[in-house]
Protein backbone atom coordinates (compact mmCIF):
# COMPACT_ATOMS: atom_id res chain seq x y z
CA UNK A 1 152.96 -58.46 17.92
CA UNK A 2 150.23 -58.54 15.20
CA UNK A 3 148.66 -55.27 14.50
CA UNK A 4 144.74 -55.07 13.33
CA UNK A 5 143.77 -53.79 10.85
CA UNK A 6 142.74 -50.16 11.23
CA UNK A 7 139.44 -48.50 9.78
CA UNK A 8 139.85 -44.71 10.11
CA UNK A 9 136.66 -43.06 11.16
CA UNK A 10 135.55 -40.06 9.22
CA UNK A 11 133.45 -37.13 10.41
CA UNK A 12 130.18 -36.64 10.78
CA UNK A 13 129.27 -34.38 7.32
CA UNK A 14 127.54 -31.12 9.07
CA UNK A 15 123.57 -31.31 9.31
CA UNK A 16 123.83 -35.38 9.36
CA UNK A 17 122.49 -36.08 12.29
CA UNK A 18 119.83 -33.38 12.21
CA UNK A 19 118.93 -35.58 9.06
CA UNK A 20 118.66 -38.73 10.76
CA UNK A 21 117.03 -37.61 13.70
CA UNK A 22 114.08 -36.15 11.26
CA UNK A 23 113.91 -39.21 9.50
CA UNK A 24 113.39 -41.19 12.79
CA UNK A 25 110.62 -38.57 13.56
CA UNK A 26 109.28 -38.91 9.99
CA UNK A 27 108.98 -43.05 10.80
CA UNK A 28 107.29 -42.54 13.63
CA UNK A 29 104.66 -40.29 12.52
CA UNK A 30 104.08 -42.12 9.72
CA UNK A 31 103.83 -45.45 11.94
CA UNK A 32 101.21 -43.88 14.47
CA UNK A 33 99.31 -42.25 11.24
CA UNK A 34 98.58 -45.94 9.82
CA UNK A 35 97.80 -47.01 13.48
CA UNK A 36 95.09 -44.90 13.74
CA UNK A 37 93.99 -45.20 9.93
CA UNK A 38 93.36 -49.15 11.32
CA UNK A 39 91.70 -48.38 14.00
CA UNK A 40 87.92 -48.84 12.90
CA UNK A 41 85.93 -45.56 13.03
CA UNK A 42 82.50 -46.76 11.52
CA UNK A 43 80.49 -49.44 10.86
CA UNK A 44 82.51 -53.01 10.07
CA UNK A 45 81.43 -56.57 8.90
CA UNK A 46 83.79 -59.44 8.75
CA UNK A 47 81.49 -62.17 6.98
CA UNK A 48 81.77 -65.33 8.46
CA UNK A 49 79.53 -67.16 6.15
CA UNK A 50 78.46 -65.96 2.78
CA UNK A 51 75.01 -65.37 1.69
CA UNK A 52 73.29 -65.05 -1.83
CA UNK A 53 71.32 -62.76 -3.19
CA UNK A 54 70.39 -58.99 -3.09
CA UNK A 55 70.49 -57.00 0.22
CA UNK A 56 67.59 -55.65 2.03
CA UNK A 57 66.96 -52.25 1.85
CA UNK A 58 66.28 -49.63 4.38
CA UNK A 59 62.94 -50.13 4.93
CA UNK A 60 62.89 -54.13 4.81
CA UNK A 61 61.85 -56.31 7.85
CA UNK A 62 65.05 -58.97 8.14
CA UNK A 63 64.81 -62.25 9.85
CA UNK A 64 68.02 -62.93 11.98
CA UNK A 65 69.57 -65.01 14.45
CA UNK A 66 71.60 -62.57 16.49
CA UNK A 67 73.74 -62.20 19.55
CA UNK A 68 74.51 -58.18 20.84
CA UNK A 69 78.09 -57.93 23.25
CA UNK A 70 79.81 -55.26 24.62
CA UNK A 71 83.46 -55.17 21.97
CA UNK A 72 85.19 -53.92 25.30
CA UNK A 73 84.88 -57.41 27.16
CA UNK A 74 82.31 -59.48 25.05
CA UNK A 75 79.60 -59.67 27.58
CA UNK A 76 76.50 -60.61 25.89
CA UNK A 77 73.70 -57.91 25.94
CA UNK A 78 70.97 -59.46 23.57
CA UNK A 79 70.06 -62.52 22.14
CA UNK A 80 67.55 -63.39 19.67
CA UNK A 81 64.82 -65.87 19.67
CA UNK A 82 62.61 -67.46 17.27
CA UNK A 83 59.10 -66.24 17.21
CA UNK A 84 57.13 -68.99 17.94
CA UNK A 85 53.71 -68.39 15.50
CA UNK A 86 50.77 -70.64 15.45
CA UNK A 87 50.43 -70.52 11.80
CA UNK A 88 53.27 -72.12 10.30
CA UNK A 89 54.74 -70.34 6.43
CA UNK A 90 53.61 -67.22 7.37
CA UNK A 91 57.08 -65.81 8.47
CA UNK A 92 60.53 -67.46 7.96
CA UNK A 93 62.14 -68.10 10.99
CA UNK A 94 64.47 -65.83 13.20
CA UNK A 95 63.38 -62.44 14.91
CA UNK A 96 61.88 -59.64 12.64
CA UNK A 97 63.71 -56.61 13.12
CA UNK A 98 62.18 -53.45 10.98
CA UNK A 99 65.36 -51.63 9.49
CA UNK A 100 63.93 -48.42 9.87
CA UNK A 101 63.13 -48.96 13.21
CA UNK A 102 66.95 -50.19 14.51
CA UNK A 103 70.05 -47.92 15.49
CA UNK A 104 71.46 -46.38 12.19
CA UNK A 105 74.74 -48.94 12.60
CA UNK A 106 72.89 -52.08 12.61
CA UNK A 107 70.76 -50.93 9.42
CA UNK A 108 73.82 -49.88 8.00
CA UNK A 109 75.60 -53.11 8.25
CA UNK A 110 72.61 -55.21 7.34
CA UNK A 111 71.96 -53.62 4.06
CA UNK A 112 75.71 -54.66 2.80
CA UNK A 113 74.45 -58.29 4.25
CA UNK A 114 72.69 -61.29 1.82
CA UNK A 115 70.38 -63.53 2.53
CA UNK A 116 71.82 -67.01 4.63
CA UNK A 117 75.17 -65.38 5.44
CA UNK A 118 76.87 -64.88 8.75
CA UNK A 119 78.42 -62.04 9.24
CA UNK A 120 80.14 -60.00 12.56
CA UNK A 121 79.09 -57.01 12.81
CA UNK A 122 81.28 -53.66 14.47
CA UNK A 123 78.74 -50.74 15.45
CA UNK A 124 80.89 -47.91 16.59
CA UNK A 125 78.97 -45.80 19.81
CA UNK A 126 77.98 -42.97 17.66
CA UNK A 127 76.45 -45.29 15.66
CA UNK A 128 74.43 -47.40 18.32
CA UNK A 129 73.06 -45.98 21.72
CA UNK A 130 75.57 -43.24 21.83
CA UNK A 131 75.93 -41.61 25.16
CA UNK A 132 71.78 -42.65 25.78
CA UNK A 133 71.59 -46.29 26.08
CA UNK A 134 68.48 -47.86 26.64
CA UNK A 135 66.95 -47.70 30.05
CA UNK A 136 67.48 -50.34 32.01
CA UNK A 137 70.30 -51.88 29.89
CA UNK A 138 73.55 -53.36 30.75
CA UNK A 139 74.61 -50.74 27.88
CA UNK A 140 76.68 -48.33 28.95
CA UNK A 141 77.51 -44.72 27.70
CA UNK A 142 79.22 -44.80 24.53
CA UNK A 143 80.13 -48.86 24.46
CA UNK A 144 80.80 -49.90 20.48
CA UNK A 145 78.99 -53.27 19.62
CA UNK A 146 79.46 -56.14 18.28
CA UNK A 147 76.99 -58.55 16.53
CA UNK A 148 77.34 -62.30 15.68
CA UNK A 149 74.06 -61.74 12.75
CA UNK A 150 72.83 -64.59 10.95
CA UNK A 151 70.27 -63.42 8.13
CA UNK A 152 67.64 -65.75 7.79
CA UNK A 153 65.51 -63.71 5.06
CA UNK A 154 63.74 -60.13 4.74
CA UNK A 155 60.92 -59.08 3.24
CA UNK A 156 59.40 -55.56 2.32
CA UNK A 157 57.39 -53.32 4.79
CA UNK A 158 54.25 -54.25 2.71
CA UNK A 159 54.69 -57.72 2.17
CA UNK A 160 55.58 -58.29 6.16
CA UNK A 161 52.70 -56.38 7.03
CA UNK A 162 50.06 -58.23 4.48
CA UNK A 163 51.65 -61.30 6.41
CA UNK A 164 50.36 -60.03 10.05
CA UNK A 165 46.80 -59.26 8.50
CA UNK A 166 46.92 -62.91 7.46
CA UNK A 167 47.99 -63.96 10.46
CA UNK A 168 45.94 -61.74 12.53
CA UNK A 169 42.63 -63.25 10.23
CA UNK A 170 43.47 -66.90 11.10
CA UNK A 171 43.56 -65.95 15.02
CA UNK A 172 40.59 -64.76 15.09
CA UNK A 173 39.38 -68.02 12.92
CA UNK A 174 40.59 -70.18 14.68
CA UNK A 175 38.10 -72.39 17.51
CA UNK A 176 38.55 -70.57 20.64
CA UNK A 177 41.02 -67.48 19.89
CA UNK A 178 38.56 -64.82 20.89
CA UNK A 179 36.57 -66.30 23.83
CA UNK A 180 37.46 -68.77 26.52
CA UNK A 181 35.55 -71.97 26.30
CA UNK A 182 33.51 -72.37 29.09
CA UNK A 183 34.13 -74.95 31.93
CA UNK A 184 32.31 -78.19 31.84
C-alpha cells in the first residue's frame, strides 16, 4: 500500500484566533461605515444633459421643464407646463419658478445647474416638505424627491419682473382686454 504524503498540523499560536476574529469585526465595520457614507444624505444631481453657462443665483426666476416623483416608488407628483402668454418674447419658455420662493433643496440643486442642461435632481425630506407636506398633496410625511429638471433659462428678480409690467401694459392695450365687447 501507498502511503500519502503527510502535512503535520501545527498549533494554533495563543491569541490567533482572537486576532482573526477582530479582523473579521474590523471588515465589517468598515464595510457598513462606507455603506452608509453612500447612502445620499443631502441634496444630489446626476446631470443627464449638460448645460452652458453661469448658474442662477438664489434669487433668480428659472424657466424649467420639470417632473416631481416620490424616490420611494416613482409616482409622479408634479409636472410642469408651459405658460401659454399672449405676447410672444416676453418670457422663454418652461414654468417660472422664483428660487427664493421654492423648498431650500430644489434652490439648492438649481443653483449648481446651467442653462439647457438636464439634470436629476435628489431632494432629501429635510430638505423638501419635511414632515408638513403641502395640503392636499399626494406628498407624504418625510418622502425624499426626485426631479427630472430641464433648465430652459433664468433671469433676475428685476429683469422678470420689468417683463410682467411689459406684459401687463400690452394687456391692457390690447382691443378688448379690459371690457367685453358688446353683443351685436
Amino acid at each position: 500500500m501507498t502511503e500519502v504524503t503527510r502535512v503535520p498540523l501545527h498549533p494554533i499560536a495563543k491569541g490567533s484566533l482572537t486576532k482573526l476574529w477582530l479582523g473579521v469585526i474590523i471588515a465589517v465595520l468598515i464595510g457598513v461605515g462606507l455603506a452608509w457614507a453612500a447612502v445620499p444624505k443631502g441634496v444630489s444631481i446626476d446631470t443627464i444633459t449638460a448645460g452652458t453657462g453661469p448658474s442662477p443665483s438664489a434669487d433668480d426666476v428659472v424657466f424649467v421643464r420639470y417632473v416631481g416623483k416620490l424616490a420611494s416608488n416613482g409616482e409622479i407628483f408634479d409636472e410642469s407646463q408651459d405658460l401659454p402668454l399672449p405676447v410672444e418674447g416676453i418670457f422663454p419658455e418652461g414654468s417660472p419658478l422664483p428660487l427664493d420662493a421654492m423648498v431650500s433643496g430644489f434652490q439648492e440643486g438649481a443653483m449648481q445647474m446651467q442653462k439647457g442642461g438636464k439634470y436629476e435632481l435628489f431632494i432629501p425630506s429635510d430638505k423638501g416638505y419635511g414632515d408638513i407636506p403641502p395640503p392636499g398633496s399626494p406628498i407624504p410625511p418625510n418622502a425624499d424627491l426626485l426631479f427630472d429638471v430641464e433648465i430652459v433659462d433664468f433671469m433676475t428678480r428685476a429683469d422678470f419682473d420689468r417683463r410682467i409690467a411689459i406684459l401687463q401694459q400690452a394687456m391692457q392695450g390690447s382691443p378688448g382686454a379690459s371690457a367685453p365687447v358688446p353683443a351685436q
